[in-house]
Protein backbone atom coordinates (compact mmCIF):
# COMPACT_ATOMS: atom_id res chain seq x y z
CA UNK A 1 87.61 98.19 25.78
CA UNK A 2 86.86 96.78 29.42
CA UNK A 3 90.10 94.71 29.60
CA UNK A 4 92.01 98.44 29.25
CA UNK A 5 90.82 99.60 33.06
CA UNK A 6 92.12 96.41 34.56
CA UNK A 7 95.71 96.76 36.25
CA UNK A 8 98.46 95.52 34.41
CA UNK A 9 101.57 95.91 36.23
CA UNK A 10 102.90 96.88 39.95
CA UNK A 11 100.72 99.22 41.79
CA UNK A 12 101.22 101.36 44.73
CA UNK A 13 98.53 102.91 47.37
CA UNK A 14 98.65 106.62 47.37
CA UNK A 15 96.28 108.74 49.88
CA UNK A 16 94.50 111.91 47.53
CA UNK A 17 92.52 115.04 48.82
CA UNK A 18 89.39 115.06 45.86
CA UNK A 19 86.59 117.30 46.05
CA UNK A 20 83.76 115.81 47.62
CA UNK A 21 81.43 115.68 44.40
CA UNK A 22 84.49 114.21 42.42
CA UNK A 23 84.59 111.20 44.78
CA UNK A 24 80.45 110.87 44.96
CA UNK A 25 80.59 110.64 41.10
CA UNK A 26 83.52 107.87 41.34
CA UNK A 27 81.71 105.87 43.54
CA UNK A 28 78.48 106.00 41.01
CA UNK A 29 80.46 105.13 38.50
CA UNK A 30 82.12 102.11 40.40
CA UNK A 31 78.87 100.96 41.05
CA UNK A 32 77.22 101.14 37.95
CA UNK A 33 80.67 99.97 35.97
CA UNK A 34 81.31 97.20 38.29
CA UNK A 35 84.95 98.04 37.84
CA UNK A 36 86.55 99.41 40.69
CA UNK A 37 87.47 102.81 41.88
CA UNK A 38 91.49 101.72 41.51
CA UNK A 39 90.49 100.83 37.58
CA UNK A 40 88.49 103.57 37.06
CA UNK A 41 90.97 106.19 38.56
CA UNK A 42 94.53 104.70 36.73
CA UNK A 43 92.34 104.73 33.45
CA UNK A 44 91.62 108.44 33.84
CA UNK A 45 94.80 109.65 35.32
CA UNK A 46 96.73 107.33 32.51
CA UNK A 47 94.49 109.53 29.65
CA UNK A 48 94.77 113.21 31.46
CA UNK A 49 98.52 112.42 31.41
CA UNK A 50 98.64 111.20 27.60
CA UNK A 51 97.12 114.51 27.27
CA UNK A 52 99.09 116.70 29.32
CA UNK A 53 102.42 115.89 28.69
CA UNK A 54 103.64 119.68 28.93
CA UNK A 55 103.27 119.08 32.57
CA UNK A 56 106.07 116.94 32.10
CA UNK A 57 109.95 118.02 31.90
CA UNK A 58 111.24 117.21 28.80
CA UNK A 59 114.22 114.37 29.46
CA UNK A 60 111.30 112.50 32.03
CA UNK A 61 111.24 108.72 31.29
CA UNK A 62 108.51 106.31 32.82
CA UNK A 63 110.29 103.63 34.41
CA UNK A 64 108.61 100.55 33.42
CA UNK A 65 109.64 97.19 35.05
């Protein structure tokens, strides 16, 4: 289960607006984890959008390369 936070592909830096307790518990959790905020984050956002794919239109297709 640890090895699935760690990047596996291309990444790119994006700048985010988070509410200030959201970022206080992600730095807890990078602490305490030892994995980092980058891991922690694409692990979460990878799972809300497994879960969420109505968000999505329905011809999208992830690019993978």
């Amino acid at each position: 289960m640890r090895d699935s936070y760690k990047l596996k592909g291309p990444t790119v830096k994006v700048e985010l607006e988070l509410e200030k307790h959201v970022v206080e518990t992600l730095q807890a959790m990078e602490g305490f984890s030892k994995f980092t905020k980058a891991e922690i984050t694409n692990t979460a956002l990878k799972r809300y959008i497994s879960q969420h794919k109505d968000f999505l239109p329905s011809d999208f297709v992830v690019k993978q390369g």
